[in-house]
Protein backbone atom coordinates (compact mmCIF):
# COMPACT_ATOMS: atom_id res chain seq x y z
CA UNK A 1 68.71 -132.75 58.31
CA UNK A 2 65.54 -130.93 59.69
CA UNK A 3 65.44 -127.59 61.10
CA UNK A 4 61.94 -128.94 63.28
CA UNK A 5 61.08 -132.04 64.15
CA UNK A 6 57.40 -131.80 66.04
CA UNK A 7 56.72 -135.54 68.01
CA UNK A 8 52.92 -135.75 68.62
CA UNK A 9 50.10 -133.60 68.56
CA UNK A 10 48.08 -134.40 65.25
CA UNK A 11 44.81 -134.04 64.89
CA UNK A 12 41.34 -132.12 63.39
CA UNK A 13 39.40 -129.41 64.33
CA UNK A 14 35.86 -129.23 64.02
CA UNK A 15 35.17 -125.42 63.32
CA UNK A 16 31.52 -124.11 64.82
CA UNK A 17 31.22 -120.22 64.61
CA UNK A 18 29.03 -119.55 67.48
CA UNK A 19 26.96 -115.94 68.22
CA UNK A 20 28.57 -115.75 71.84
CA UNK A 21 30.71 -117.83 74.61
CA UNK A 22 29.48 -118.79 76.95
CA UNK A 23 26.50 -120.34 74.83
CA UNK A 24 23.22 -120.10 75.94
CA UNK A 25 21.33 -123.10 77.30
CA UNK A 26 18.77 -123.70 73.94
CA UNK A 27 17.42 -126.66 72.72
CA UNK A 28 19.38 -125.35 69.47
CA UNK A 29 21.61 -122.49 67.42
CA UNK A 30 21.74 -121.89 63.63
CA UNK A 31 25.26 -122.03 63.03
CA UNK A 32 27.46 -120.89 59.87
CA UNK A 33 28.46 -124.25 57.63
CA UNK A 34 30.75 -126.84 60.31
CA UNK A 35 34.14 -127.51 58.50
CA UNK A 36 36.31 -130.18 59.07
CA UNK A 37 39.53 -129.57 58.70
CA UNK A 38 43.71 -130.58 59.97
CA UNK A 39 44.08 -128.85 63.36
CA UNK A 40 45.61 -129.65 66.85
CA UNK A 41 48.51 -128.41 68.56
CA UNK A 42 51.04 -130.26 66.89
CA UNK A 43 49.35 -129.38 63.58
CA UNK A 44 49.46 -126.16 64.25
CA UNK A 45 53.22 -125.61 65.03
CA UNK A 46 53.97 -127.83 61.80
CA UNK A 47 52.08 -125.79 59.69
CA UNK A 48 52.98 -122.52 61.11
CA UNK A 49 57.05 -123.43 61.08
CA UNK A 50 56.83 -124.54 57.82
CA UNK A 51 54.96 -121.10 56.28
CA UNK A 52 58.01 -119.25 58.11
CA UNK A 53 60.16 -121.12 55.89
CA UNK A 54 61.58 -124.31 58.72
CA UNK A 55 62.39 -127.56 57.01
CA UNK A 56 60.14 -129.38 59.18
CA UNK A 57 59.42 -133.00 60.22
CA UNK A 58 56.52 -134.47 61.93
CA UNK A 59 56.27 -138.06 63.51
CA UNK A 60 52.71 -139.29 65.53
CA UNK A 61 50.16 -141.48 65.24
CA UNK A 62 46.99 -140.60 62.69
CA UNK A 63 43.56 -142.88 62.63
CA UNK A 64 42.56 -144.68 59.19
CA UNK A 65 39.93 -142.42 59.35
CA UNK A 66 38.08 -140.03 57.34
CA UNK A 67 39.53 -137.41 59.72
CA UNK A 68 42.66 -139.01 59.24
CA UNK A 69 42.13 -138.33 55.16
CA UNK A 70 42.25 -134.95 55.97
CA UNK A 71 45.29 -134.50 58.47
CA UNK A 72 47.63 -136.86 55.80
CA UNK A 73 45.61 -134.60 52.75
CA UNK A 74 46.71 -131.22 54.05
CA UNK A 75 49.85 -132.28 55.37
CA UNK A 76 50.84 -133.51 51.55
CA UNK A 77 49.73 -130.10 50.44
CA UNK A 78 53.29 -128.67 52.03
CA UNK A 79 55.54 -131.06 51.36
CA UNK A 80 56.39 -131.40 55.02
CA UNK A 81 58.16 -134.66 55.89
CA UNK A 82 55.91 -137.01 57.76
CA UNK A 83 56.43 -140.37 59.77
CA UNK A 84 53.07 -141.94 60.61
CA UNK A 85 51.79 -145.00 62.47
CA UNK A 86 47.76 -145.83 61.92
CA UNK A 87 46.20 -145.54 65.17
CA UNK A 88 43.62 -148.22 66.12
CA UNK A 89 41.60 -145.56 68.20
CA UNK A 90 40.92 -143.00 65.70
CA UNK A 91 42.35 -140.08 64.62
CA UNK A 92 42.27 -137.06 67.47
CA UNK A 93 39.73 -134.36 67.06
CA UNK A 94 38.41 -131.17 69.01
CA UNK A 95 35.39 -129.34 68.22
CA UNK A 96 36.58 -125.83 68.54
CA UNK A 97 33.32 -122.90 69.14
CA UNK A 98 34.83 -119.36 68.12
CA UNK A 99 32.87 -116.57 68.16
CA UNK A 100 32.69 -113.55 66.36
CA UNK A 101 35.40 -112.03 68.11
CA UNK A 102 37.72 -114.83 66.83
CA UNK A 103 38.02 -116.02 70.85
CA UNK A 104 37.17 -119.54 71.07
CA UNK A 105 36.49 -123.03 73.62
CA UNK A 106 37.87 -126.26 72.32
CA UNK A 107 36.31 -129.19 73.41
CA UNK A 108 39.19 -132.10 73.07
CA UNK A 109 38.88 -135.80 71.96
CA UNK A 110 42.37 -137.47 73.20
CA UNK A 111 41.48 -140.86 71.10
CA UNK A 112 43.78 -142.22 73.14
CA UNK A 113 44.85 -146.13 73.16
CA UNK A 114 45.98 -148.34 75.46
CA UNK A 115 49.13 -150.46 74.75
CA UNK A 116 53.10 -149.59 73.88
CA UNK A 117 54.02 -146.64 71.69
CA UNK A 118 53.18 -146.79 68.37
CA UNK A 119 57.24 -146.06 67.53
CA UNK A 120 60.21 -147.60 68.91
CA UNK A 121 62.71 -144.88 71.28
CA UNK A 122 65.60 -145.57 69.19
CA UNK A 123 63.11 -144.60 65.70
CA UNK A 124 62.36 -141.25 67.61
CA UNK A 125 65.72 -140.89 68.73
CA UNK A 126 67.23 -140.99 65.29
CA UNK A 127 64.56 -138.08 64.13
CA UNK A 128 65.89 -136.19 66.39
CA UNK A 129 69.83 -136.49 65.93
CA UNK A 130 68.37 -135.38 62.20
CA UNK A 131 67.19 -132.29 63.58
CA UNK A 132 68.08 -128.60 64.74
CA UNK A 133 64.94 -128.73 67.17
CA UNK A 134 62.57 -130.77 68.27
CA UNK A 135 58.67 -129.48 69.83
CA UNK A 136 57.49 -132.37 72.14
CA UNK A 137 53.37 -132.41 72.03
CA UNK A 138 52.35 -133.28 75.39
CA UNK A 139 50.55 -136.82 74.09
CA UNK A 140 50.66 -139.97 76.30
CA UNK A 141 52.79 -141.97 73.91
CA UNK A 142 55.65 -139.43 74.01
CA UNK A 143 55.78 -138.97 77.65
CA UNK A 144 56.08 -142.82 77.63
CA UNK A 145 59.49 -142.66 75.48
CA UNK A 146 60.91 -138.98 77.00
CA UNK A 147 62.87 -141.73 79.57
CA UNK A 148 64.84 -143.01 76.60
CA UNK A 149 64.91 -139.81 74.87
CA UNK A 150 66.73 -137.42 77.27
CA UNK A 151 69.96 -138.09 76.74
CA UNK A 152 69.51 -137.48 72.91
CA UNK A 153 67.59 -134.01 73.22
CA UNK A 154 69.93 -133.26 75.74
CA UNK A 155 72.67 -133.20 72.79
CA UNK A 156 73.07 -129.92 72.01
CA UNK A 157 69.10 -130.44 70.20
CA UNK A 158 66.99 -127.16 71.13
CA UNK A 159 63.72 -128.69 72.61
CA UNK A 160 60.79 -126.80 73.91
CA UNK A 161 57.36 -128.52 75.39
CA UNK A 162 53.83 -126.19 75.21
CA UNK A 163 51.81 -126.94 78.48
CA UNK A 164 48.93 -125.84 77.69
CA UNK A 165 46.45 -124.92 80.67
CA UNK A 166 48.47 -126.57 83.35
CA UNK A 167 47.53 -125.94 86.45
CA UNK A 168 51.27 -126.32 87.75
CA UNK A 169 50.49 -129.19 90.31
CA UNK A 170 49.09 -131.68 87.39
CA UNK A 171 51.72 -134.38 87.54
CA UNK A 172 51.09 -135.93 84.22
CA UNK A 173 52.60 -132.33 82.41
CA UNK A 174 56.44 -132.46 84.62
CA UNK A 175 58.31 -135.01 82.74
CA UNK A 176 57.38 -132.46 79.60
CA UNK A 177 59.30 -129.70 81.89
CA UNK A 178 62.25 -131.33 83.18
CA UNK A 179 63.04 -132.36 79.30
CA UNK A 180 62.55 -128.91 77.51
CA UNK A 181 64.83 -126.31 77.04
CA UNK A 182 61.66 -124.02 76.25
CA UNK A 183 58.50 -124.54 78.32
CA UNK A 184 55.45 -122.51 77.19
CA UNK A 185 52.46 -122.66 78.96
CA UNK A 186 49.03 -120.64 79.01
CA UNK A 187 48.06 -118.26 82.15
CA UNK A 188 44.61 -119.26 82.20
CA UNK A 189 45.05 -121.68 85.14
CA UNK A 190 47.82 -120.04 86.77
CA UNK A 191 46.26 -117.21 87.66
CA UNK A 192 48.45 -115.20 90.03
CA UNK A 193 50.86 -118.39 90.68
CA UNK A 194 53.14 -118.09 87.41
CA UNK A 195 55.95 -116.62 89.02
CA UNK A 196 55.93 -119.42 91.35
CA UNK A 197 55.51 -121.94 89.27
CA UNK A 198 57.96 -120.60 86.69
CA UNK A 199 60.50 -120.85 89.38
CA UNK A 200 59.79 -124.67 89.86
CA UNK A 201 61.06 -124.87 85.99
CA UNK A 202 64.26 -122.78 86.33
CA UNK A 203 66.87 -122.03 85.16
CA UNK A 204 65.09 -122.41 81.56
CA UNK A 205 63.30 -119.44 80.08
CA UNK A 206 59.46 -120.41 81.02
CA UNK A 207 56.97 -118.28 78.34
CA UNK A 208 53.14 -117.65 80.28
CA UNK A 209 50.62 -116.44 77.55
CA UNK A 210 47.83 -114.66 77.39
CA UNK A 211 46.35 -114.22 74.43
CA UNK A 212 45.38 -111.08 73.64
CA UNK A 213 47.44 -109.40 76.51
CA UNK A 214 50.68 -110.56 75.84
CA UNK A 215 52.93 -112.72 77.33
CA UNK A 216 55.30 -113.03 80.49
CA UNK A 217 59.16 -114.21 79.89
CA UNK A 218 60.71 -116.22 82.87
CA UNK A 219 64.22 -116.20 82.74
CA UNK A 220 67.06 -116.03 85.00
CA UNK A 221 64.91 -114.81 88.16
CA UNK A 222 63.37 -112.41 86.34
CA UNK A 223 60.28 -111.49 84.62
CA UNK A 224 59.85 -109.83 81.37
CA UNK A 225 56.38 -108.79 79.85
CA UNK A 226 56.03 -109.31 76.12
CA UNK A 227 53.13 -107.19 74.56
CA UNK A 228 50.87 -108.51 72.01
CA UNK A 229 51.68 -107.21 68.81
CA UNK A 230 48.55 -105.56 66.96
CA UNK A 231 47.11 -108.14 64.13
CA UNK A 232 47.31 -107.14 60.51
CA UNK A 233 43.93 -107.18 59.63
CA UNK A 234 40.62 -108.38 62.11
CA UNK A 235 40.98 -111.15 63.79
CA UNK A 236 38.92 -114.41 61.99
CA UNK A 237 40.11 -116.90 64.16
CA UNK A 238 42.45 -117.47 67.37
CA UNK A 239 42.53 -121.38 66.68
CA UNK A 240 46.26 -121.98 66.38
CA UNK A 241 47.75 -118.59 67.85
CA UNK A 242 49.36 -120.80 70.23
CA UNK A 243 51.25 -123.37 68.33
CA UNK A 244 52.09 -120.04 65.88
CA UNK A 245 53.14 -118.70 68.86
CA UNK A 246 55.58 -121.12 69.33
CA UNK A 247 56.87 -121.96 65.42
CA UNK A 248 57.49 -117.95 65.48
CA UNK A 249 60.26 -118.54 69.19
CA UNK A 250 61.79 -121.86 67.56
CA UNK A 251 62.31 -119.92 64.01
CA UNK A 252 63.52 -116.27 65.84
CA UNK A 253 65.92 -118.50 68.08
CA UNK A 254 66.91 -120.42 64.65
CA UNK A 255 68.21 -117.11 63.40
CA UNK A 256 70.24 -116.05 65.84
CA UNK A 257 67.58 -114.10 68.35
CA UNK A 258 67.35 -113.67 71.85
CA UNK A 259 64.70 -115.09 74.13
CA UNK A 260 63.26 -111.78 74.48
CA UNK A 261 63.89 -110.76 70.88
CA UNK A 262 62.45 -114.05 69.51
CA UNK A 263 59.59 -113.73 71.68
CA UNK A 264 58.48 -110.80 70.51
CA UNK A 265 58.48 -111.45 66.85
CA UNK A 266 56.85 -114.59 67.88
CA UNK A 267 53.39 -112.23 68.94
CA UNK A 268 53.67 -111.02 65.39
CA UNK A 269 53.62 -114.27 63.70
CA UNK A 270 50.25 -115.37 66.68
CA UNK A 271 48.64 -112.28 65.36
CA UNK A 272 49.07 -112.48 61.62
CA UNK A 273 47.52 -116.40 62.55
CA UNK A 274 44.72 -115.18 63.79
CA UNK A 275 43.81 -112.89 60.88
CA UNK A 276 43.77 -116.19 58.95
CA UNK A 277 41.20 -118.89 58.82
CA UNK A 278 42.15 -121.96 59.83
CA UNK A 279 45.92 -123.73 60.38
CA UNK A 280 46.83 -123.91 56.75
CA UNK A 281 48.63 -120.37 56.26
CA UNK A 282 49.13 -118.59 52.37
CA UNK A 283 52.10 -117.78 51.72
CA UNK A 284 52.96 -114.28 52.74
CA UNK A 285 50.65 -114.26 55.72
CA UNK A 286 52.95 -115.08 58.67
CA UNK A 287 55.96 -112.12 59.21
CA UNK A 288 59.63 -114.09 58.09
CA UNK A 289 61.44 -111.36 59.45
């Protein structure tokens, strides 16, 4: 048994400290040292769950890659569970420019392949009977298998979906929706239509971030704003506030919190991320209580 079981979303990050965004348009900039290292959404809400102390699974596809090397390297470094399939077309990667503020742009490399998921629905299925909750990763090969998969997260399995920067009309994002009991989803393409399109997804709570300002909760016809908490320390890097974000709601609601309770503690966990540098949290770092 599995307090988290996180289904997609694996990937690296290739770090690039830039002097501003947006970037000027130079034939070049002298850059700190580029690091590779384990990143992506899914990545990010494994590695954040597990430093708040979740028993935490992960299942997705990786490339026999040297990127690959390093998502299976650091992954091993935690102990966390992991079912893996090689993935003919590479292991995903962004290339993520933050700059000295900690804000940052992430350019995204899907990798994606053509052909049948790399896992079987009744494999996946049997994950998540194992589990307390399970974190769907918006990748193509899980939207192909949510079909065969509703009926088992619909089992009295807490599921939440992260969205991302959907626009709220993108198609490809509803099936994520209509399967979550959690959706979260950033602001930055909303704009002033997240009421609206929070009310498409009712009656489930519906979490719109924002970063630095906060967050809007979307629950039973009502909205309730959820300030950012302050970080610990200066902020390094905001790579991962997201998916910490979201470990912090699934470990709060774990423990017995409210949305609104678990949501808050959940900006304290983003912010104590991004006073860190990079996905792979020391112990200590992220708030457990």
């Amino acid at each position: 048994m599995c307090d988290l079981l996180v289904i997609g979303g694996l990937g690296v990050d290739v770090r690039v400290r830039v002097p501003r965004l947006p970037l000027p348009v130079v034939d070049s900039v002298t850059v700190d040292p580029i690091e590779l290292r384990v990143g992506n959404t899914g990545a990010g809400v494994v590695l954040a769950a597990h430093a708040l102390g979740l028993r935490v699974t992960v299942v997705d596809t990786v490339g026999v890659d040297p990127a690959g090397a390093v998502v299976r390297a650091a992954l091993a470094r935690t102990g966390v569970r992991t079912v893996l399939a090689d993935d003919p077309a590479g292991t995903r990667r962004s290339v993520n420019l933050v700059d000295p503020d900690g804000r940052r742009m992430s350019l995204y490399d899907p990798r994606s392949s053509d052909g049948p998921p790399p896992f079987a629905s009744t494999q996946v299925a049997e994950l998540a009977r194992d589990a307390t909750h399970v974190h769907l990763s918006i990748m193509g090969w899980v939207r192909d298998l949510l079909p065969d998969l509703g009926e088992v997260l619909g089992e009295g399995v807490g599921t939440s979906t992260d969205l991302h920067d959907w626009d709220g009309r993108n198609p490809y994002h509803r099936p994520f929706a209509e399967v979550a009991e959690l959706v979260l989803v950033s602001g930055a393409a909303l704009d002033d239509r997240a009421a609206a399109v929070a009310g498409t997804l009712a009656p489930r709570p519906v979490l719109v971030t924002r970063g630095a300002d906060g967050a809007e909760l979307y629950l039973g016809g009502r909205v309730q704003r959820i300030p950012a908490a302050v970080p610990p320390g200066p902020v390094i890097d905001s790579n991962g506030a997201g998916d910490a974000f979201a470990a912090g709601i699934i470990a709060a609601r774990s423990r017995g919190a409210t949305w609104a309770e678990a949501a808050g503690y959940a900006t304290r966990v983003a912010a104590a991320a991004c006073t860190h540098d990079g996905m792979e949290y020391p112990p200590g770092l992220l708030p457990r209580d």
